[in-house]
Protein backbone atom coordinates (compact mmCIF):
# COMPACT_ATOMS: atom_id res chain seq x y z
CA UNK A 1 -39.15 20.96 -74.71
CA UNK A 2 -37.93 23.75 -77.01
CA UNK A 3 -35.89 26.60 -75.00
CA UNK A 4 -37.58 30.07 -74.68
CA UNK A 5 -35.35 31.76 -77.38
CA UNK A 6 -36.81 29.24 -79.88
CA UNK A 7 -40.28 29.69 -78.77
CA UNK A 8 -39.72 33.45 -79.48
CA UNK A 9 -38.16 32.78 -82.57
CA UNK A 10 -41.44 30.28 -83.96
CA UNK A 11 -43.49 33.45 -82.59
CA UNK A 12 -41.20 35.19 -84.44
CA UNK A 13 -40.03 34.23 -87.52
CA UNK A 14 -43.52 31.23 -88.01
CA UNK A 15 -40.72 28.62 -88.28
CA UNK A 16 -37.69 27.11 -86.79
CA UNK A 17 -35.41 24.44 -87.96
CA UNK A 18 -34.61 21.73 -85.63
CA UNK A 19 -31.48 19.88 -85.62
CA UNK A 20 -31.82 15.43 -83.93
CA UNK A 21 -35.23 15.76 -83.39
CA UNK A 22 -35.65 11.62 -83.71
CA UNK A 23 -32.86 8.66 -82.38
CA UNK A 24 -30.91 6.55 -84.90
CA UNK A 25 -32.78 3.92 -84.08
CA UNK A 26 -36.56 5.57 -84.78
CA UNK A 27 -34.94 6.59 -88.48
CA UNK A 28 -33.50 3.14 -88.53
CA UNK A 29 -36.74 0.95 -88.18
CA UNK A 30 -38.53 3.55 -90.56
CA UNK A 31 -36.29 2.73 -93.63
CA UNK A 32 -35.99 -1.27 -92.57
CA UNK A 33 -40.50 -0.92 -92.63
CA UNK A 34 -41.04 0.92 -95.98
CA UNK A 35 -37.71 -1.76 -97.63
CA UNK A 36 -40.34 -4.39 -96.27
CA UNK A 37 -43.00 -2.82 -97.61
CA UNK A 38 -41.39 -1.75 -100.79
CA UNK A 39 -39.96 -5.56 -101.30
CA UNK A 40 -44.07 -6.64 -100.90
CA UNK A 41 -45.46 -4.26 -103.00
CA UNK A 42 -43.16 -4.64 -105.50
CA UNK A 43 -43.48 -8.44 -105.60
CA UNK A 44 -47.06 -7.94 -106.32
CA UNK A 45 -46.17 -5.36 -108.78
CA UNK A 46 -44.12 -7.84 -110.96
CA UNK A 47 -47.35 -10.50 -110.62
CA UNK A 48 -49.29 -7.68 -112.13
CA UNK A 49 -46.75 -7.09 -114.88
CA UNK A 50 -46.30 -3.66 -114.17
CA UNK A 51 -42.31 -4.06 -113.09
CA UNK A 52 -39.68 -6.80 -114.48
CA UNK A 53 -38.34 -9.38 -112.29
CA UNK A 54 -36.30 -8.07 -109.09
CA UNK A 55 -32.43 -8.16 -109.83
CA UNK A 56 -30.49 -9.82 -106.67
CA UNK A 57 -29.91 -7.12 -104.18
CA UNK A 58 -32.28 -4.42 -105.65
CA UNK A 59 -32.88 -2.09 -102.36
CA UNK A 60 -35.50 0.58 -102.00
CA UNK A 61 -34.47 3.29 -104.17
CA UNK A 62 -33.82 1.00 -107.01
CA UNK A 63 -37.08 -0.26 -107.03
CA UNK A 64 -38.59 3.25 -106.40
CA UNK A 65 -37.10 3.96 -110.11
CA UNK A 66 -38.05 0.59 -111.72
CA UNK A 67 -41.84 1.53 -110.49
CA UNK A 68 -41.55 5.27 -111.34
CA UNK A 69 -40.38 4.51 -115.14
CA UNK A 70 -42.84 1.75 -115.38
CA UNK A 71 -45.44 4.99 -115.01
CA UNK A 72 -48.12 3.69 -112.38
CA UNK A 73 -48.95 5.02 -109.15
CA UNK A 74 -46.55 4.16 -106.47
CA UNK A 75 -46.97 6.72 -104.09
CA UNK A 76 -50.23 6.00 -102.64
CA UNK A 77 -49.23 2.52 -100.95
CA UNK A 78 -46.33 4.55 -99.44
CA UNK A 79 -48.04 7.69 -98.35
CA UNK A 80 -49.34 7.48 -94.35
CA UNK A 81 -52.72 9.62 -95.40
CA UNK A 82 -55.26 8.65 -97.85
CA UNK A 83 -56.02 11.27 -100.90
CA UNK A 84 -58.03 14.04 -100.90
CA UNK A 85 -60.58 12.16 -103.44
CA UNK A 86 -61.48 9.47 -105.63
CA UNK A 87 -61.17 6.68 -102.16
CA UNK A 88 -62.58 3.51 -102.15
CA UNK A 89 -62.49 0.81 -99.78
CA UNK A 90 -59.38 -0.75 -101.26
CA UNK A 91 -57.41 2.66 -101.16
CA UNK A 92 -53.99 1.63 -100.16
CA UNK A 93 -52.03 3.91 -97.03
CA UNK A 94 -48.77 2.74 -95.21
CA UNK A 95 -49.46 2.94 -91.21
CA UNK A 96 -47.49 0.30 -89.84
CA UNK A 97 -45.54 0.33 -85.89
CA UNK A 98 -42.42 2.41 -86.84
CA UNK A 99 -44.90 5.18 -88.66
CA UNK A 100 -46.75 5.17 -85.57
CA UNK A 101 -43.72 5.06 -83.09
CA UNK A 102 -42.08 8.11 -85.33
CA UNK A 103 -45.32 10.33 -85.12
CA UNK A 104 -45.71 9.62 -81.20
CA UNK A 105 -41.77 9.98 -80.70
CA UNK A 106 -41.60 12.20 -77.14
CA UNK A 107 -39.46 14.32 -78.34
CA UNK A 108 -41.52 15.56 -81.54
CA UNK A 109 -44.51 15.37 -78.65
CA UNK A 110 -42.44 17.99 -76.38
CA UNK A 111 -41.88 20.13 -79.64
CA UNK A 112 -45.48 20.39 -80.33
CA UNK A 113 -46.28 20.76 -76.33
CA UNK A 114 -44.01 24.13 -76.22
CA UNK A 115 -45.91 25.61 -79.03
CA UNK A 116 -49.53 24.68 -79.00
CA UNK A 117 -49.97 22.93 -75.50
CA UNK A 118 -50.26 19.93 -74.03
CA UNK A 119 -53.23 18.06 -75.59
CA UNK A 120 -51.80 16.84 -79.16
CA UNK A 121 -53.81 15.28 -81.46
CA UNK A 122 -51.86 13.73 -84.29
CA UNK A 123 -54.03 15.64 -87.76
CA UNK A 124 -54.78 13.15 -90.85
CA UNK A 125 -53.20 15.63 -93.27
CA UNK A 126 -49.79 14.15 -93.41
CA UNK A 127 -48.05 12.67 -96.22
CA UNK A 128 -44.56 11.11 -96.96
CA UNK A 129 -42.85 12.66 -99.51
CA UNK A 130 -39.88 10.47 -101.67
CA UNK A 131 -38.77 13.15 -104.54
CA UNK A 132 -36.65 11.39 -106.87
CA UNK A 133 -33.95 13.81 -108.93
CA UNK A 134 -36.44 16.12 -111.02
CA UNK A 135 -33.48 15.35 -113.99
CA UNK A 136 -35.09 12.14 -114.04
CA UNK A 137 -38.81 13.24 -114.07
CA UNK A 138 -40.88 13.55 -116.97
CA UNK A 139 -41.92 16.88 -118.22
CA UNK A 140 -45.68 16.69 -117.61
CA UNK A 141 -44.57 15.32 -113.75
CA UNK A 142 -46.64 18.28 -111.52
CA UNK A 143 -47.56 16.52 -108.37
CA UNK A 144 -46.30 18.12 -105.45
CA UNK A 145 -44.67 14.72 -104.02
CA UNK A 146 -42.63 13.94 -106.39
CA UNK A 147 -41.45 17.54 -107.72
CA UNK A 148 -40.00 20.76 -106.34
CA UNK A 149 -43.06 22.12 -104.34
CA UNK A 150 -45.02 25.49 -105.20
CA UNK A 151 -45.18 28.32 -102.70
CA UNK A 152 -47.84 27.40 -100.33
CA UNK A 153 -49.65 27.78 -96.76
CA UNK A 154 -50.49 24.63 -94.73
CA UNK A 155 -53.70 26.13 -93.71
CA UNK A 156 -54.83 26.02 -97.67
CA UNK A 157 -55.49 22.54 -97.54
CA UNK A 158 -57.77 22.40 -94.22
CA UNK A 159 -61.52 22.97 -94.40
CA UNK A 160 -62.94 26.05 -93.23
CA UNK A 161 -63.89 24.01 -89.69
CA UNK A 162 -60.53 24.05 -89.11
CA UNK A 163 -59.84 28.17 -89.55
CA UNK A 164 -59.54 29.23 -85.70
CA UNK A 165 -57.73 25.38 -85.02
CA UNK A 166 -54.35 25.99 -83.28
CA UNK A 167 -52.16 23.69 -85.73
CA UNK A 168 -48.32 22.92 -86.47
CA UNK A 169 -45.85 21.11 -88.85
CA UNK A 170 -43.43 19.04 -88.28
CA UNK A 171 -41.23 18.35 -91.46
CA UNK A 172 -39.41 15.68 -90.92
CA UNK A 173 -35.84 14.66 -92.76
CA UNK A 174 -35.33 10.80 -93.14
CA UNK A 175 -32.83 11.64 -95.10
CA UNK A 176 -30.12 15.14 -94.86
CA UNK A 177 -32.44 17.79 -96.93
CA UNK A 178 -29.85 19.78 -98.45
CA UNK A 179 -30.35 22.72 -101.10
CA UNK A 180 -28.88 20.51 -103.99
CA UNK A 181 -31.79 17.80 -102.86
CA UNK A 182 -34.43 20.23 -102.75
CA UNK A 183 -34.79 21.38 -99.06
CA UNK A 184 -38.06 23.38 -97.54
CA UNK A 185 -37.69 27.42 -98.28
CA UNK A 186 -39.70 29.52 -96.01
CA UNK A 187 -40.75 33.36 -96.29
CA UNK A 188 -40.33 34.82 -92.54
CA UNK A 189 -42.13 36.42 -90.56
CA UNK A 190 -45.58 35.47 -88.76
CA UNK A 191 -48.58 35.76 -90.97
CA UNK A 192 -52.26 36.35 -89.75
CA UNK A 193 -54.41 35.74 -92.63
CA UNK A 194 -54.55 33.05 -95.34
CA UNK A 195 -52.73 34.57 -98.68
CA UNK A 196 -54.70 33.75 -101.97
CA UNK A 197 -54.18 30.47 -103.23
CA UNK A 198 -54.59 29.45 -107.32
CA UNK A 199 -53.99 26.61 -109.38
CA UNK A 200 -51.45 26.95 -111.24
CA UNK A 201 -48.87 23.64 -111.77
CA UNK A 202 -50.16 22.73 -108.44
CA UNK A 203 -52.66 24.69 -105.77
CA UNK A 204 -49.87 28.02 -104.91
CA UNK A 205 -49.30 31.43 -104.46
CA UNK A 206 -48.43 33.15 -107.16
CA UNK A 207 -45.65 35.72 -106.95
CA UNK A 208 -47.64 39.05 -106.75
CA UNK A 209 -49.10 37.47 -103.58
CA UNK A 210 -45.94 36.19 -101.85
CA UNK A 211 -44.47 38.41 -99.07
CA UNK A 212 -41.46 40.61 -100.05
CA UNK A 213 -39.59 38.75 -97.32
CA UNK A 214 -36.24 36.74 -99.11
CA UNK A 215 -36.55 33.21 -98.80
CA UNK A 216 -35.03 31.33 -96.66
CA UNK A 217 -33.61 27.58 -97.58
CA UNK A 218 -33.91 25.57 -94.42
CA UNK A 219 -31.46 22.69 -94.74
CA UNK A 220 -31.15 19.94 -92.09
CA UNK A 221 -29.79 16.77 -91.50
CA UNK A 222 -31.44 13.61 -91.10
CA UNK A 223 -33.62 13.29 -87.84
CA UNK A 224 -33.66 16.64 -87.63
CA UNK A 225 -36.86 18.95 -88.71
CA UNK A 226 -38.35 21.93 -89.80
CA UNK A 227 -41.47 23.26 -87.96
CA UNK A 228 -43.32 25.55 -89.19
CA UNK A 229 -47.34 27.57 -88.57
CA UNK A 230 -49.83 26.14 -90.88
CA UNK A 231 -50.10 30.07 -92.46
CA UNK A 232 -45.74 30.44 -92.93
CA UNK A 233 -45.66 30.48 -96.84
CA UNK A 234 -43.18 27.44 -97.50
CA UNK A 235 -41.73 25.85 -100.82
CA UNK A 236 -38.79 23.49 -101.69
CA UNK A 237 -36.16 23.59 -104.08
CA UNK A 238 -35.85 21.44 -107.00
CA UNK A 239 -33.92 18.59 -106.20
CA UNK A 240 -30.33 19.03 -108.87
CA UNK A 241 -28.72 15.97 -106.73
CA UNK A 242 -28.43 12.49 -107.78
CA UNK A 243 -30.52 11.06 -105.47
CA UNK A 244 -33.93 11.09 -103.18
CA UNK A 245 -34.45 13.41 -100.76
CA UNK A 246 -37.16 11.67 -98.18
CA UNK A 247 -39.02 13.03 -95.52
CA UNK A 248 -42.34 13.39 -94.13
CA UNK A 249 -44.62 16.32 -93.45
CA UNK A 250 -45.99 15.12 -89.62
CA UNK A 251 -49.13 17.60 -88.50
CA UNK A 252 -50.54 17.92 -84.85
CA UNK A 253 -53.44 20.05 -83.59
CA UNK A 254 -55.34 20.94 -80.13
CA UNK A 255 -57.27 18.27 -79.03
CA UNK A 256 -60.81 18.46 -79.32
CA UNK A 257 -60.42 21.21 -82.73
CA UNK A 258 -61.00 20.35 -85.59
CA UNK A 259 -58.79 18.75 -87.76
CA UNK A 260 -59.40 20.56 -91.25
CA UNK A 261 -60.58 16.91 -92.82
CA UNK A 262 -62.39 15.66 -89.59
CA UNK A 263 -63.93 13.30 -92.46
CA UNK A 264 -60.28 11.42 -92.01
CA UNK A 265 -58.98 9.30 -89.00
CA UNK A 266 -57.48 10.96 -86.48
CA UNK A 267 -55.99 10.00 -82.83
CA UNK A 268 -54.95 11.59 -79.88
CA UNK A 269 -51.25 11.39 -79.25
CA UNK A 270 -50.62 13.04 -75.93
């Protein structure tokens, strides 16, 4: 459970960073199930013709770059949530054991406990997010997965059913988010209301909106997490490094509110 000073401090501040939230071993079978996965899809990649022939010892990432020069969509097989349109019944989503054992892990479970109760259910809006370095992206890249993120609220992507839900997220590092790889920035403070949102590059805030609050960069290391309230105007950093920053955004609500897509599957996880 968190301590009472960081309770005060989420009341606060509407986030708090986290440091070995998951074990070694929970980040561990996560990268051995999406190599497995990655090795499968991109076997059936190359049968399609979309990727050249695997070169011995090609791991994860390497594929990751074959697949995003070869200019199809990869990310949807990876991501743990379908999209927010165009689904069919052969829509492709990752939800294999380790996914599941990372988003029940007790320990993210006790987080969520301290700071919205006891009955958890684990919310369908969660994604994966695998940003390679935006040096390497093409111009015309905007999607909010694979680039630096705009300035946003969580709550902007929920339905209106969801406006009085009690709802938190956990931002999880897979690997150490650092500000060279494009870590989470936060503006401070506890909000109240939803700030406007327009599209712009991607759904945002623009800048005369934002709170006057500096930013804050939120670095952490692998297994560790940011959490933040679904109305905490968040961002991340372009990532200037030379290599993927990978992490997933993990969301968890009351029971028995709704979800903000209740349209999507969703399961009680404590």
């Amino acid at each position: 459970m968190l301590s009472t000073t960081q309770v005060e401090q989420f009341n606060r501040d509407g986030y708090l960073v986290v440091e070995d939230v998951i074990d070694a071993a929970t980040r561990t079978a996560i990268v051995a199930e999406y190599a497995a996965l990655m090795n499968r899809l991109y076997d059936g990649w190359h049968a399609e013709g979309l990727v050249p022939a695997a070169a011995p010892g090609m791991g994860f990432f390497e594929k990751l770059d074959v697949a995003y020069r070869s200019g199809f969509d990869w990310y949807q097989p990876l991501d743990i949530s379908l999209p927010h349109s165009e689904i069919s019944d052969d829509t492709p989503m990752h939800h294999g054991p380790a996914v599941f054992n990372m988003a029940t892990h007790p320990r993210i479970l006790d987080i969520a406990e301290s700071l919205i109760g006891p009955e958890i259910t684990s919310n369908p809006i969660q994604h994966v997010r695998i940003k390679p370095p935006e040096d390497q992206v093409s111009s015309n890249e905007n999607r909010a997965h694979i680039v630096s993120t705009d300035w946003h609220q969580d709550k902007g992507v929920t339905l209106e059913t969801a406006d009085e839900t009690q709802m938190l997220t956990v931002w999880l590092a897979i690997t150490d988010a650092t500000v060279e790889n494009g870590c989470l920035q936060v503006k401070p403070g506890m909000r109240e209301e939803m700030l406007p949102h327009c599209t712009m590059t991607q759904v945002g805030i623009k800048d005369r909106y934002l709170p006057k609050a500096d930013a804050v960069p939120t670095p952490v290391k692998a297994g560790g997490a940011v959490i933040f309230h679904p109305l905490t105007p968040h961002a991340s950093l372009s990532n200037t490094s030379d290599g993927y920053r990978w992490s997933f955004d993990l969301r968890y609500n009351v029971t028995g509110q709704s979800t903000g897509r209740d349209q999507f599957p969703s399961f009680v996880a404590r």
